[in-house]
Protein backbone atom coordinates (compact mmCIF):
# COMPACT_ATOMS: atom_id res chain seq x y z
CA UNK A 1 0.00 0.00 0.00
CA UNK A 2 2.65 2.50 0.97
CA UNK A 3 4.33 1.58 -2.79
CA UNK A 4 1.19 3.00 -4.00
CA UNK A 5 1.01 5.91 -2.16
CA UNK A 6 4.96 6.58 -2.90
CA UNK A 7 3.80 6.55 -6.69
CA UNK A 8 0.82 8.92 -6.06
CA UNK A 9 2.70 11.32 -4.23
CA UNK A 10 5.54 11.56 -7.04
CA UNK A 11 2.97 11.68 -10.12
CA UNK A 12 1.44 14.63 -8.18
CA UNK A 13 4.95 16.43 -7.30
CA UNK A 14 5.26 15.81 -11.51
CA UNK A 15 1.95 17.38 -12.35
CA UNK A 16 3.21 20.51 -9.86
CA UNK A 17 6.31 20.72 -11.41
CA UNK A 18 4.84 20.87 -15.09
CA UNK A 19 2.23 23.51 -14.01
CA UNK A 20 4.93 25.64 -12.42
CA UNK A 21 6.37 25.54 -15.67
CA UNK A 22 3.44 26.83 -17.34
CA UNK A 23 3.44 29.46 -14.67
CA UNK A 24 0.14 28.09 -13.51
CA UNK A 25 0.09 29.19 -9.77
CA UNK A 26 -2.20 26.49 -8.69
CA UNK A 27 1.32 24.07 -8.97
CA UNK A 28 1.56 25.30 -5.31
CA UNK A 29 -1.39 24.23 -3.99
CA UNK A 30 -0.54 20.45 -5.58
CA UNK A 31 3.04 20.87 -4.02
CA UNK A 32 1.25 21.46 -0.52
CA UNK A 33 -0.87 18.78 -0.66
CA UNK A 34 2.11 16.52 -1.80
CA UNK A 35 4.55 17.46 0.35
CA UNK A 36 1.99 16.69 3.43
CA UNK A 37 1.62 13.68 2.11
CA UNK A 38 5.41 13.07 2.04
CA UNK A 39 5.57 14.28 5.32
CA UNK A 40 3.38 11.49 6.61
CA UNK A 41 4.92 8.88 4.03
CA UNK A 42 8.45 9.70 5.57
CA UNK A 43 7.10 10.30 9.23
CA UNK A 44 5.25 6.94 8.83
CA UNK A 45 8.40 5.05 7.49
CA UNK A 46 10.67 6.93 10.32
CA UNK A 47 12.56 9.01 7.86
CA UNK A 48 12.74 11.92 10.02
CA UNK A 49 15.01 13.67 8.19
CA UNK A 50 13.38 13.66 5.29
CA UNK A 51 10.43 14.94 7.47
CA UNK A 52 12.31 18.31 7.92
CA UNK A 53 12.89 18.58 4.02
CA UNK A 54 9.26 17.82 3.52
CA UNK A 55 8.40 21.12 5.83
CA UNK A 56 10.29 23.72 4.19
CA UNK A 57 9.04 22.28 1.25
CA UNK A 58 5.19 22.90 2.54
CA UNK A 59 6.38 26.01 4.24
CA UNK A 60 7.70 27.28 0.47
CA UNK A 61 4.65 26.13 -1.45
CA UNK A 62 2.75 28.50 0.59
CA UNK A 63 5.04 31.34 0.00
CA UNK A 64 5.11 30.62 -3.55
CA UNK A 65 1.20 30.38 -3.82
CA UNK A 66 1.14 34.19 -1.83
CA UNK A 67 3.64 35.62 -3.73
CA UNK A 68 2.00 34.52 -7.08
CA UNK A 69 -1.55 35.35 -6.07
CA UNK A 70 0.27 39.30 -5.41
CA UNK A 71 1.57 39.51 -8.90
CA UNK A 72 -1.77 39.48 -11.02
């Protein structure tokens, strides 16, 4: 189960990554959903310090969402 999960969480990161290049702000709000899912993933599988990657990453999908939302 976590296998599938794993593979959910990347296509998502994937689909965030191809709408940030499109400069589609809404590639945040995938990120943010992803990277709380990877926080659990890695918490769950005691990666903890991939947990602290996982939480700037959150923490800078936020930012990234505000500070696109400002510019139009």
């Amino acid at each position: 189960m976590l296998e599938i999960i794993g593979y959910i969480l990347t296509g998502m990161c994937l689909i965030g990554t191809f709408l940030n290049c499109k400069q589609i702000k809404y590639c945040f709000v995938i990120w943010f959903f992803a990277n709380i899912g990877w926080l659990l993933y890695d918490f769950n599988t005691v990666q903890y310090y991939r947990c602290v990657l996982d939480i700037v990453q959150t923490i800078t999908a936020v930012w990234g969402y505000k500070v696109w939302s400002k510019k139009k």
